[in-house]
Protein backbone atom coordinates (compact mmCIF):
# COMPACT_ATOMS: atom_id res chain seq x y z
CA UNK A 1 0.00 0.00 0.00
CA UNK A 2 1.57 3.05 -1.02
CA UNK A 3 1.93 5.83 1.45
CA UNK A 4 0.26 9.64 0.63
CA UNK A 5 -0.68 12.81 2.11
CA UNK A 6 -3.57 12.27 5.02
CA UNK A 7 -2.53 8.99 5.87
CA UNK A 8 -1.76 7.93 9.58
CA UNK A 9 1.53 6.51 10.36
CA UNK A 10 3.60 5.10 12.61
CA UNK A 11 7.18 4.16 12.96
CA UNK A 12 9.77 2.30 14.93
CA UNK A 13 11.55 5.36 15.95
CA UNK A 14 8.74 7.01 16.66
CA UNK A 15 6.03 5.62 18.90
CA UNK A 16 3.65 8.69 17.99
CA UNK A 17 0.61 8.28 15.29
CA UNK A 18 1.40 11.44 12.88
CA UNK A 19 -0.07 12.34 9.61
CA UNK A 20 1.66 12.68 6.29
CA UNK A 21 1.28 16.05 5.23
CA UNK A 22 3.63 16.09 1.94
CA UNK A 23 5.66 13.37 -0.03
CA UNK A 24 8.69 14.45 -2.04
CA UNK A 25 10.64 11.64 -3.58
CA UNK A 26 11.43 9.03 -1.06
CA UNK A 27 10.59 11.16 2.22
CA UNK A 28 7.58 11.88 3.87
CA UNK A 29 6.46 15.50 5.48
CA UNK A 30 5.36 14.11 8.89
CA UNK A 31 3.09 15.65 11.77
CA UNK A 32 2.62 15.01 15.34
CA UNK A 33 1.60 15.84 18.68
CA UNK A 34 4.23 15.69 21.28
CA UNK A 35 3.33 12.89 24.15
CA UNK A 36 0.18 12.47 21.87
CA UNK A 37 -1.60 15.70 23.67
CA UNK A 38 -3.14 17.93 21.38
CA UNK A 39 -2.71 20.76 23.23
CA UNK A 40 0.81 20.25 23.18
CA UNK A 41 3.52 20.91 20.87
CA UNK A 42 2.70 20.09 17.07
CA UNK A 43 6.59 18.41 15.67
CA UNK A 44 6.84 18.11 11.90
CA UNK A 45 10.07 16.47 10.28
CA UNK A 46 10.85 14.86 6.69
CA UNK A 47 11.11 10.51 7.25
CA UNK A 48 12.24 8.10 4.81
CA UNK A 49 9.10 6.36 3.66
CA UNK A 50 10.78 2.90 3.81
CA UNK A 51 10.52 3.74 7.82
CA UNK A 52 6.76 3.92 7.70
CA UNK A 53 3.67 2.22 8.41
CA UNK A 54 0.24 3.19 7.22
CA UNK A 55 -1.88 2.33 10.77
């Protein structure tokens, strides 16, 4: 199943669910809530989308 923006996903660095937001080549534009709070802080950062999971 191919990855794409609006999907949920997960990885084994990361144990937070965050949302693909962008895909440029082979990385993914990720979102996420720190600690999984939503009133916390929102972390974005570009993954590899070998490293992901669509949950």
């Amino acid at each position: 199943m191919a990855i794409k923006p609006g999907d949920y996903v997960g990885s084994d660095d990361n144990e937070a669910t965050m949302t693909v937001v962008e895909i440029v080549d082979d990385k993914a534009l990720c979102r996420w809530f720190v600690d999984g709070d939503v009133d916390g802080d929102e972390l974005e950062a570009w993954l590899p989308i070998a490293s992901l999971t669509v949950l």
